[in-house]
PDB file of N, CA and C in Angstrom:
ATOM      1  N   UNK A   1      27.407 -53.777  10.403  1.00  0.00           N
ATOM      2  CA  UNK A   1      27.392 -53.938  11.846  1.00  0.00           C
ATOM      3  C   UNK A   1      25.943 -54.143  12.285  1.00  0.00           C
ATOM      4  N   UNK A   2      25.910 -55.270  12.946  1.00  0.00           N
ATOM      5  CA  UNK A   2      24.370 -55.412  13.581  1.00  0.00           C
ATOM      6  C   UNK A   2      24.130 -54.757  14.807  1.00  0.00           C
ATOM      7  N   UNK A   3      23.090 -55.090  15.148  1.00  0.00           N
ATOM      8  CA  UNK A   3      22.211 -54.081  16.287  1.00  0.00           C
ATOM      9  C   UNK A   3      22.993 -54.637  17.306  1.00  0.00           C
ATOM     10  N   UNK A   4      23.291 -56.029  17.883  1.00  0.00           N
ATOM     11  CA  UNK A   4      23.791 -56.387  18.610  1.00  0.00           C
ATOM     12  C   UNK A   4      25.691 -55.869  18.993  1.00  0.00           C
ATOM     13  N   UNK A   5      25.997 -55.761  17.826  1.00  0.00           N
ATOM     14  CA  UNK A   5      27.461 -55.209  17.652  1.00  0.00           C
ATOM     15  C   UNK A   5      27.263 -54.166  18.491  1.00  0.00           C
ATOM     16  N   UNK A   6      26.171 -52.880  18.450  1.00  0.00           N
ATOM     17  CA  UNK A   6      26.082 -51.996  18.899  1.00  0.00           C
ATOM     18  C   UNK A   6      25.830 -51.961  20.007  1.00  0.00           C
ATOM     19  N   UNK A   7      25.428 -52.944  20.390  1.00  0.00           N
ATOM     20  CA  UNK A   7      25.089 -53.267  21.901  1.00  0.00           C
ATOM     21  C   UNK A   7      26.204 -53.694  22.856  1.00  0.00           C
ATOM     22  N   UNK A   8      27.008 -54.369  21.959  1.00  0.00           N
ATOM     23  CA  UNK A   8      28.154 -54.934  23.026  1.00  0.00           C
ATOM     24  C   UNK A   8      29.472 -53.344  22.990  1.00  0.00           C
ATOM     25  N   UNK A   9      29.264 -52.151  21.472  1.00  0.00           N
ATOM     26  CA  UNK A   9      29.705 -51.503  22.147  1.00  0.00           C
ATOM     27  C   UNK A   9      29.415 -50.568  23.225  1.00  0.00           C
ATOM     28  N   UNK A  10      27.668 -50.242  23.215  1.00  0.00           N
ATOM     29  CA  UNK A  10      27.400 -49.105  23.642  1.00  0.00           C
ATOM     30  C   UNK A  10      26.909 -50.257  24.987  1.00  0.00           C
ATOM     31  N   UNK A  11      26.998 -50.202  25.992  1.00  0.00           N
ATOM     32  CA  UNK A  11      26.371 -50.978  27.082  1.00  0.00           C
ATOM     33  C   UNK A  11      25.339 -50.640  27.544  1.00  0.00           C
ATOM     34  N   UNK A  12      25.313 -48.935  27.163  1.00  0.00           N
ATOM     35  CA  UNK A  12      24.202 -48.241  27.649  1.00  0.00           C
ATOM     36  C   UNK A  12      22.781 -48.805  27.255  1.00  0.00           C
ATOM     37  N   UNK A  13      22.675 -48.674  25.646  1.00  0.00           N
ATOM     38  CA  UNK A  13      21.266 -49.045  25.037  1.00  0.00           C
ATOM     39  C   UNK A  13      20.831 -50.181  25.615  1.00  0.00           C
ATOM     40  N   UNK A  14      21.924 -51.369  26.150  1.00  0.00           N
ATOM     41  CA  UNK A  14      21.492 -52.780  26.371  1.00  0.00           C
ATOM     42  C   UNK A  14      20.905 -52.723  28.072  1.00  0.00           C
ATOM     43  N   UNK A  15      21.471 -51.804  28.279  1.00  0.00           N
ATOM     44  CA  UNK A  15      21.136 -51.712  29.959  1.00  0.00           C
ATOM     45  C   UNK A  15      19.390 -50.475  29.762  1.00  0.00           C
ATOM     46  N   UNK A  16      19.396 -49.936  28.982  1.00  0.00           N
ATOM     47  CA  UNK A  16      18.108 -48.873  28.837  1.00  0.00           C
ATOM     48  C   UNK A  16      18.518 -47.602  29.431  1.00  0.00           C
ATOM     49  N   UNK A  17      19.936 -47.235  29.246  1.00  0.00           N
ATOM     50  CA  UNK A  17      20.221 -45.668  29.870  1.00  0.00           C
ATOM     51  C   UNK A  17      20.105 -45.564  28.810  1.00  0.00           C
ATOM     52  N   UNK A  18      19.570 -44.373  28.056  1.00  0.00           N
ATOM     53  CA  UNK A  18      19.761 -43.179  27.041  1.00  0.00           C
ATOM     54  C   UNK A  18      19.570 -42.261  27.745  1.00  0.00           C
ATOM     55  N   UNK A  19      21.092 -41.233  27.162  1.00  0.00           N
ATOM     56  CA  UNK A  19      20.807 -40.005  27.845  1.00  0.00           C
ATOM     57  C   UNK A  19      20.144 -39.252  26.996  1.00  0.00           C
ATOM     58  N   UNK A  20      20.049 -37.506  27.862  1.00  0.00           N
ATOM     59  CA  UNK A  20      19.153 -37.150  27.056  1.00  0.00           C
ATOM     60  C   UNK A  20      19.932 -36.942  25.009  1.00  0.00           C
ATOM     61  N   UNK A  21      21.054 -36.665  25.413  1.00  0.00           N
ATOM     62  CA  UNK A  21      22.261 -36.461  24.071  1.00  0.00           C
ATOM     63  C   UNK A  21      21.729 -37.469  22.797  1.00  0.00           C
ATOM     64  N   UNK A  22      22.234 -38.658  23.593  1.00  0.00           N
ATOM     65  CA  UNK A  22      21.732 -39.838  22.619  1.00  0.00           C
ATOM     66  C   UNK A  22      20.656 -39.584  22.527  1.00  0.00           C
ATOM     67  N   UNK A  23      19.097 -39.621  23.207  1.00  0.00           N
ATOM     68  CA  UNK A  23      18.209 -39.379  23.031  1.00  0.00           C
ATOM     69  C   UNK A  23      17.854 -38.801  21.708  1.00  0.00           C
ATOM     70  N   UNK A  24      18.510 -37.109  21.569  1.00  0.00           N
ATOM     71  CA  UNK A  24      18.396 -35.922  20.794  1.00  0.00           C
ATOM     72  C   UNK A  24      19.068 -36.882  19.439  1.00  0.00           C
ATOM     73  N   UNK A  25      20.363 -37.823  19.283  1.00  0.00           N
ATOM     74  CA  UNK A  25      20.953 -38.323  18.163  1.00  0.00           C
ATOM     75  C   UNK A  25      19.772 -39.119  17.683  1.00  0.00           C
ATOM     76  N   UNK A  26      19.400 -40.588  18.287  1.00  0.00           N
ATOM     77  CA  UNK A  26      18.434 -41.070  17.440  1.00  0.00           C
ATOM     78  C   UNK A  26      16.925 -40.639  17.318  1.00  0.00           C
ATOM     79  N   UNK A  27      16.952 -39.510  17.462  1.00  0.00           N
ATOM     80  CA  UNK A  27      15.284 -38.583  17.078  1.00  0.00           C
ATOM     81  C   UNK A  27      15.602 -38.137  15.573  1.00  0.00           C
ATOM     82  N   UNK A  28      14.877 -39.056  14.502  1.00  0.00           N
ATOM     83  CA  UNK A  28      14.845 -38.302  13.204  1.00  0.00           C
ATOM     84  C   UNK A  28      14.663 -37.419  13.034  1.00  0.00           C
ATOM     85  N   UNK A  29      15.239 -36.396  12.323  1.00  0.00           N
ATOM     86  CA  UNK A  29      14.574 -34.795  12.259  1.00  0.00           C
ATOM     87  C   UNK A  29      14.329 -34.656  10.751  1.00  0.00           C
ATOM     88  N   UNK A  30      14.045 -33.836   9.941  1.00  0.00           N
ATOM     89  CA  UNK A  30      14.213 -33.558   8.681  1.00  0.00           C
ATOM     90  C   UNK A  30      15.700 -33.462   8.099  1.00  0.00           C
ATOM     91  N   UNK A  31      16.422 -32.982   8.902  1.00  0.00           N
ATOM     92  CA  UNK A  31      17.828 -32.456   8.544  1.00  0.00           C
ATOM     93  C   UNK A  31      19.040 -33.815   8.236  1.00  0.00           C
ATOM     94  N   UNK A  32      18.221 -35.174   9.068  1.00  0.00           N
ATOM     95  CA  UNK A  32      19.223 -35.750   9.690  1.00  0.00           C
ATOM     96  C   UNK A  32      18.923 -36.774   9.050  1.00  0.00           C
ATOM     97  N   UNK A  33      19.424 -37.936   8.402  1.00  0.00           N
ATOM     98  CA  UNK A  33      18.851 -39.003   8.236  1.00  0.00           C
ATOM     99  C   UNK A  33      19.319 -40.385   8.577  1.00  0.00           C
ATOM    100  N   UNK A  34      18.866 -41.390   8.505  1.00  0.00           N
ATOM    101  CA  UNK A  34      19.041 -42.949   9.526  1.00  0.00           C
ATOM    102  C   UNK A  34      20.545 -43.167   9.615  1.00  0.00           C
ATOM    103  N   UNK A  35      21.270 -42.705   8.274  1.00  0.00           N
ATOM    104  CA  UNK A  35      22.835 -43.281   8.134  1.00  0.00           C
ATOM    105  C   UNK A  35      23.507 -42.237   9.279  1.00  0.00           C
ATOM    106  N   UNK A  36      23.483 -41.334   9.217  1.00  0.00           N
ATOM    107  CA  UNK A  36      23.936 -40.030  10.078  1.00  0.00           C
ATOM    108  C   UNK A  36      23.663 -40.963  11.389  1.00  0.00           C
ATOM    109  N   UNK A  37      23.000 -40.863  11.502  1.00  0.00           N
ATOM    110  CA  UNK A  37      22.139 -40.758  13.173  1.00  0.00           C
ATOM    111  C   UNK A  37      22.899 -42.347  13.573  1.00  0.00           C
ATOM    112  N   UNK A  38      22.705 -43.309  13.013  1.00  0.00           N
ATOM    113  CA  UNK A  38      23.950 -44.589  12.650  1.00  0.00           C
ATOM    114  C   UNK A  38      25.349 -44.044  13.034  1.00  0.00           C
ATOM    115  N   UNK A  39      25.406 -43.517  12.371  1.00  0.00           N
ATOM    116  CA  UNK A  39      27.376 -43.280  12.788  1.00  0.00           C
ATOM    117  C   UNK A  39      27.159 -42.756  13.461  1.00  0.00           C
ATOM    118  N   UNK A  40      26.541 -41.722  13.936  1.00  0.00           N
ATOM    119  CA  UNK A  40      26.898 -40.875  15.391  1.00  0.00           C
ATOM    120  C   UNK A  40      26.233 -41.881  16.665  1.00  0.00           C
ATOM    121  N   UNK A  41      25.798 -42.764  16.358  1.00  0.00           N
ATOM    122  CA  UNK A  41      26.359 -43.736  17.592  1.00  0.00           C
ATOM    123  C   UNK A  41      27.129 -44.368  17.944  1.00  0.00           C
ATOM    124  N   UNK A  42      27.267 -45.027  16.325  1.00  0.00           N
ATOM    125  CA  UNK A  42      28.271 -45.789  16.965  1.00  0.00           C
ATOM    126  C   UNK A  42      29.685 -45.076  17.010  1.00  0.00           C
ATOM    127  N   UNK A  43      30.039 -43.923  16.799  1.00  0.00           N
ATOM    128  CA  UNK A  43      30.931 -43.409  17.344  1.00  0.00           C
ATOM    129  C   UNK A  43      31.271 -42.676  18.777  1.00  0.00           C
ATOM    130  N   UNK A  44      29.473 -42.100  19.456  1.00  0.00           N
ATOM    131  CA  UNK A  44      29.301 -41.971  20.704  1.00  0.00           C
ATOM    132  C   UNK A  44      29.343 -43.646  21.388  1.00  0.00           C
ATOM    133  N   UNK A  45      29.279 -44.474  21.205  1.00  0.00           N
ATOM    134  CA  UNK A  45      29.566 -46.171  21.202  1.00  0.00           C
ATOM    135  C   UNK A  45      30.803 -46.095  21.520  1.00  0.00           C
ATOM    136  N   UNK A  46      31.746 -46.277  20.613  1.00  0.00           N
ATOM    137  CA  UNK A  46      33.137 -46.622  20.638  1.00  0.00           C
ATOM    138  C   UNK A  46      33.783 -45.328  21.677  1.00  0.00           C
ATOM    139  N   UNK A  47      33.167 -44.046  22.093  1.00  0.00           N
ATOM    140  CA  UNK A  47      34.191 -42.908  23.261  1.00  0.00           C
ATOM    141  C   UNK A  47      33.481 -43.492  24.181  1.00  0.00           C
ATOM    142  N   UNK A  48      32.609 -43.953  24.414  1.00  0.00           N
ATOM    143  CA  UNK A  48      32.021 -44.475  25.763  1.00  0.00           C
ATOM    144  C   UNK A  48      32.599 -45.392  25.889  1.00  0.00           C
ATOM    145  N   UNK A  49      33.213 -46.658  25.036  1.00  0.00           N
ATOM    146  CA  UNK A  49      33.754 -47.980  25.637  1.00  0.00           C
ATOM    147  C   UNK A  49      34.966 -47.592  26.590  1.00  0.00           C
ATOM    148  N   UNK A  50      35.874 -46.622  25.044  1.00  0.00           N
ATOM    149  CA  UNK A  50      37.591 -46.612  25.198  1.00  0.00           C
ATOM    150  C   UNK A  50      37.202 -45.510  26.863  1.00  0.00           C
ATOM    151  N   UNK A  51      36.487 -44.522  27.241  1.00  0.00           N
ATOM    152  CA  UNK A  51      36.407 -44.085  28.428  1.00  0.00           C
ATOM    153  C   UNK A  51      36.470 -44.671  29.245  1.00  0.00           C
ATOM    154  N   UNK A  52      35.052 -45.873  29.442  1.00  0.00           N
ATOM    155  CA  UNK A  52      35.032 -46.826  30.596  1.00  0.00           C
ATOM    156  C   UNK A  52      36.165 -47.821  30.712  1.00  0.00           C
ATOM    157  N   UNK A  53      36.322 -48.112  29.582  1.00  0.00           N
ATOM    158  CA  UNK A  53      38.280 -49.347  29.812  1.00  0.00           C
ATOM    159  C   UNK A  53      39.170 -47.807  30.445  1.00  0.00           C
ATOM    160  N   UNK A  54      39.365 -47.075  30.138  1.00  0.00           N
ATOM    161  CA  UNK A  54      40.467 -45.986  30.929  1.00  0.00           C
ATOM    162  C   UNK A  54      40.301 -45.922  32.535  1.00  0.00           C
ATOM    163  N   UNK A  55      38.900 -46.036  32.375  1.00  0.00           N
ATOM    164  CA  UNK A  55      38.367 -45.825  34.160  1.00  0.00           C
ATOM    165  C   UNK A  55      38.487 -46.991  34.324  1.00  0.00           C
ATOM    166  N   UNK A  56      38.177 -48.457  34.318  1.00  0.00           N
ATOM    167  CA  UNK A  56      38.593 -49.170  34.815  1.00  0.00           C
ATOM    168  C   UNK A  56      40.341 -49.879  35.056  1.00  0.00           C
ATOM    169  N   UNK A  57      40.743 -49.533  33.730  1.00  0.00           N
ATOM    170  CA  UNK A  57      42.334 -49.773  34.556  1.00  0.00           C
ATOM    171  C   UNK A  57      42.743 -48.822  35.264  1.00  0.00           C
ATOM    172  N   UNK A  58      42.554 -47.432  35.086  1.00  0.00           N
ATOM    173  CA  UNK A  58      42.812 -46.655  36.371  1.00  0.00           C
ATOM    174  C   UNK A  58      42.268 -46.444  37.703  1.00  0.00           C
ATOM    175  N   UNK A  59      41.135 -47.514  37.809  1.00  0.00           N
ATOM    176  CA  UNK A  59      40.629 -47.651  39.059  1.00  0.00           C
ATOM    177  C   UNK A  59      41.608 -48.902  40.018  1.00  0.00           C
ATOM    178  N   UNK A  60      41.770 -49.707  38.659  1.00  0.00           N
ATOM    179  CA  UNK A  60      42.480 -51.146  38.981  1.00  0.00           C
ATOM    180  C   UNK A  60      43.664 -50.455  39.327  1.00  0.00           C
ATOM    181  N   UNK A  61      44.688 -49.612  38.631  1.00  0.00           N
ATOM    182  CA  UNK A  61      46.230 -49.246  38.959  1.00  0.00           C
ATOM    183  C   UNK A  61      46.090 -48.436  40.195  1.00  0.00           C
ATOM    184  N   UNK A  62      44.896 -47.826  40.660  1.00  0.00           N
ATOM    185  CA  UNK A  62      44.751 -46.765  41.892  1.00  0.00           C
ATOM    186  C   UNK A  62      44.494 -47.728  42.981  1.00  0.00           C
ATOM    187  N   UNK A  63      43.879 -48.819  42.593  1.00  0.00           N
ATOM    188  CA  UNK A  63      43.162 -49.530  43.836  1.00  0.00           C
ATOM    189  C   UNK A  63      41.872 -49.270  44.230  1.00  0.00           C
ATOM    190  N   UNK A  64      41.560 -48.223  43.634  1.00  0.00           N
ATOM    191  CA  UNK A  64      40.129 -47.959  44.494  1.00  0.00           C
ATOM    192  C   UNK A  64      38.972 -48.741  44.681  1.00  0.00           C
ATOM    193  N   UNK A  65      37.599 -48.513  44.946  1.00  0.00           N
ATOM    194  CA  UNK A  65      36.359 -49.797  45.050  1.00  0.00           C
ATOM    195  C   UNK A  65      35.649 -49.134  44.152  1.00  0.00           C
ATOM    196  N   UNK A  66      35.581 -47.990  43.957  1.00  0.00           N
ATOM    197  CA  UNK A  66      34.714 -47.451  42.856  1.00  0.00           C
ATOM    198  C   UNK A  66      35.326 -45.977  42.359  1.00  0.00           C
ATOM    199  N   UNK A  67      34.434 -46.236  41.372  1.00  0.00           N
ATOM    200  CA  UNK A  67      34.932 -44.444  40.326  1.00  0.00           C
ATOM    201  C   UNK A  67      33.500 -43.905  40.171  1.00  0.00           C
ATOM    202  N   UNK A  68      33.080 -43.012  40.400  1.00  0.00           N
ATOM    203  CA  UNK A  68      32.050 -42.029  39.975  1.00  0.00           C
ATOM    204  C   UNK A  68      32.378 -41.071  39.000  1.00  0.00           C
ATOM    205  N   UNK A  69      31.473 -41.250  37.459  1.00  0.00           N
ATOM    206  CA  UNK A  69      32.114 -40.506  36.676  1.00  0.00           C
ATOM    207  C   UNK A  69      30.614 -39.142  36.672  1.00  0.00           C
ATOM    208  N   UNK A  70      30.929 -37.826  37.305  1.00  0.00           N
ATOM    209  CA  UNK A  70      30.113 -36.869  37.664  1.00  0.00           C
ATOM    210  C   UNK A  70      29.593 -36.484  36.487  1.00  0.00           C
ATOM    211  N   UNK A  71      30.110 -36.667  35.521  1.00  0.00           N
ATOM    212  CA  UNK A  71      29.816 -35.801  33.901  1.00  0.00           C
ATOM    213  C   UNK A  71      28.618 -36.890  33.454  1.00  0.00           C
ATOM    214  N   UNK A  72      28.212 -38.278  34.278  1.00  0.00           N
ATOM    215  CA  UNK A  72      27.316 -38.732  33.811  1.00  0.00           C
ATOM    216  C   UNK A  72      26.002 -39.142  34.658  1.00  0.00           C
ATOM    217  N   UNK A  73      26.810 -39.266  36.290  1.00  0.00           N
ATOM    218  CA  UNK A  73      26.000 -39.992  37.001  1.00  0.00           C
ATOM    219  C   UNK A  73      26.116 -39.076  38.209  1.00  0.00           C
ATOM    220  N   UNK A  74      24.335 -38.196  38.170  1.00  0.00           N
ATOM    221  CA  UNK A  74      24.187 -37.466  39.373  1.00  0.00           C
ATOM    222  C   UNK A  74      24.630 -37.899  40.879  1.00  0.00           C
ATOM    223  N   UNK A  75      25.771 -36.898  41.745  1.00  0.00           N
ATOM    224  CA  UNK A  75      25.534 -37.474  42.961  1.00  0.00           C
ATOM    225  C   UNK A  75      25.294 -36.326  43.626  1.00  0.00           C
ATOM    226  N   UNK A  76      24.197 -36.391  44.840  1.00  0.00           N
ATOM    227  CA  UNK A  76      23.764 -35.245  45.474  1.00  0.00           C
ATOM    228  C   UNK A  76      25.106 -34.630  46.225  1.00  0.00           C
ATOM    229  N   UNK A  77      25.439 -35.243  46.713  1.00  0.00           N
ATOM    230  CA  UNK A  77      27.015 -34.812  47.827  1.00  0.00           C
ATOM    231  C   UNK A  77      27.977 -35.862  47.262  1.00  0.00           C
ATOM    232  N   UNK A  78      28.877 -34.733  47.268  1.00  0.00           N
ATOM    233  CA  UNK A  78      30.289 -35.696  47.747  1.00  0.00           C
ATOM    234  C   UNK A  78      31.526 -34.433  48.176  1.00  0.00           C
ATOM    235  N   UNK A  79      31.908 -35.493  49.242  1.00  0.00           N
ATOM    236  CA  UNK A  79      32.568 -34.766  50.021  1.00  0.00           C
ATOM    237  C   UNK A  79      34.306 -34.433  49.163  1.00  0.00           C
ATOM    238  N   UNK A  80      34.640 -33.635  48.624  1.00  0.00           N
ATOM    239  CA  UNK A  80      35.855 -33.825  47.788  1.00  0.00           C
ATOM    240  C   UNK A  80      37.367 -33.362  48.583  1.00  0.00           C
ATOM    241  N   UNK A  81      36.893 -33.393  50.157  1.00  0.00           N
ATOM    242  CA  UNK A  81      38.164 -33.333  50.841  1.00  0.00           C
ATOM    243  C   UNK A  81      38.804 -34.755  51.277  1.00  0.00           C
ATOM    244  N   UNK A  82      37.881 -35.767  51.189  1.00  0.00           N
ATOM    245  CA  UNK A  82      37.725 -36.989  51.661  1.00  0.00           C
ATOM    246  C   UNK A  82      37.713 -37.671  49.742  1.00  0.00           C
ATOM    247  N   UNK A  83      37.450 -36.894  48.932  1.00  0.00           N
ATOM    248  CA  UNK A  83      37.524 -37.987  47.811  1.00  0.00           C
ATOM    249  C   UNK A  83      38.537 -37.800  46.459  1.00  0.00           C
ATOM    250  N   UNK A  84      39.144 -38.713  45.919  1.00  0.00           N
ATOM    251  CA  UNK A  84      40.127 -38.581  44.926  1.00  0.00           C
ATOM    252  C   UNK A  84      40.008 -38.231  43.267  1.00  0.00           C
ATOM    253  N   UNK A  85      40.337 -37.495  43.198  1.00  0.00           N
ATOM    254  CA  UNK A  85      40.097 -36.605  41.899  1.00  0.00           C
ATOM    255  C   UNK A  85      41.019 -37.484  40.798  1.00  0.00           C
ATOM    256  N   UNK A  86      40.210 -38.274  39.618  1.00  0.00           N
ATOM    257  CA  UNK A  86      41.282 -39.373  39.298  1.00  0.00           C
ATOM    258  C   UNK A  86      41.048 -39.059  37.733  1.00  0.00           C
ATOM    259  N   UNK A  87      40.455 -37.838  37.397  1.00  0.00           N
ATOM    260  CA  UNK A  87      40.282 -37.372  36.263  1.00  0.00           C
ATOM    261  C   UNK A  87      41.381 -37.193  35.001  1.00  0.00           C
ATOM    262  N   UNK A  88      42.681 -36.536  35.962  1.00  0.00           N
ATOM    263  CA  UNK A  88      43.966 -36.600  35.425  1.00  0.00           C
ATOM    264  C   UNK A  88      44.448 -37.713  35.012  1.00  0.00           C
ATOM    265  N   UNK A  89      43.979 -38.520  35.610  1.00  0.00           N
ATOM    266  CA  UNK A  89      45.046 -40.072  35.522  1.00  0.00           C
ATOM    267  C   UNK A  89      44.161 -41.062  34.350  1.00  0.00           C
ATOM    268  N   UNK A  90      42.803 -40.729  34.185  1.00  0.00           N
ATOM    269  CA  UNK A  90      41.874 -40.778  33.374  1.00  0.00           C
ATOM    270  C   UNK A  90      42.420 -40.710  32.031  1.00  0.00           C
ATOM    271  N   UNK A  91      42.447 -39.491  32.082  1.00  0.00           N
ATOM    272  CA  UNK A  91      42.621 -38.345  30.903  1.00  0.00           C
ATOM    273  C   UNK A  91      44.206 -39.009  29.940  1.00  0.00           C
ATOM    274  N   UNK A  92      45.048 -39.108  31.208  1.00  0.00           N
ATOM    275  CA  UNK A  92      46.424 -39.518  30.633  1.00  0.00           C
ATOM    276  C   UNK A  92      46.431 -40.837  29.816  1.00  0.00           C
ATOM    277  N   UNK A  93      45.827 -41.908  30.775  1.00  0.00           N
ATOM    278  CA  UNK A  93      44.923 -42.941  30.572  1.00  0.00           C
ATOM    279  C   UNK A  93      45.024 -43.242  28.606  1.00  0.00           C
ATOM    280  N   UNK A  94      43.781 -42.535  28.136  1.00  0.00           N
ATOM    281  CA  UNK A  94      43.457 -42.295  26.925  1.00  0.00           C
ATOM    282  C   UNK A  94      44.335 -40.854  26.015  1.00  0.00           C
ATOM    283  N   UNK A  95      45.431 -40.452  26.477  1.00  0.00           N
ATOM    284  CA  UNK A  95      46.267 -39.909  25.758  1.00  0.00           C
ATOM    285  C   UNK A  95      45.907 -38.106  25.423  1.00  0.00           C
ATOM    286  N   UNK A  96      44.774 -38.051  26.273  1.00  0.00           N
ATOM    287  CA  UNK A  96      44.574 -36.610  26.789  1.00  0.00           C
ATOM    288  C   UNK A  96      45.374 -35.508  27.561  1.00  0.00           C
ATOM    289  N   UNK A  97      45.619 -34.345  26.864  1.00  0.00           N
ATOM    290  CA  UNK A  97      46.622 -33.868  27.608  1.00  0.00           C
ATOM    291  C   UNK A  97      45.489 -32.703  29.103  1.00  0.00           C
TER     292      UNK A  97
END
C-alpha cells in the first residue's frame, strides 16, 4: 500500500489534521517499530473512513445540513435542546449496539 492509498483512506493526513492520538502512533519510540506504527494507521484509516460514510448516510437519511462529530471537533456551545442527538442512528449505522 502506498502513501497515497493512505491518504485517500485517512483524509485527515491529506488535509494536515493529526490528532494528538495519531500524533502519539507515528512517534517512533524504542518499543514500537515502522511496521507497527504502519498498521496502526492504517487501521485508525479504515474506522475513520467506515465512521464518516455512517455519518454521512445518516445525515443524508435524517436530512440534516450538518453533523458535528463532538468526540473530534471542539464546539464551545451547543445548545442540545434545540439540537439532534444522531449518535444512535450512527452507531446502528455501522452495526453498533
Amino acid at each position: 500500500m502506498s502513501l497515497n492509498d493512505i491518504l485517500d483512506i485517512f483524509p485527515y493526513f491529506a488535509l494536515g489534521f493529526i490528532s494528538t492520538k495519531i500524533w502519539e502512533l507515528i512517534t517512533p519510540t524504542n518499543e514500537r517499530n515502522a511496521k507497527e506504527i504502519y498498521m496502526e494507521i492504517l487501521v485508525y484509516g479504515i474506522i475513520y473512513k467506515k465512521l464518516d460514510d455512517a455519518i454521512k448516510e445518516v445525515g443524508a437519511a435524517e436530512g440534516v445540513i450538518y453533523i458535528f462529530d463532538l468526540a473530534r471537533t471542539p464546539i464551545p456551545y451547543v445548545n442540545e435542546t434545540l439540537s439532534i442527538n444522531l449518535t444512535n442512528k450512527v452507531k446502528a449505522n455501522l452495526g453498533i449496539k
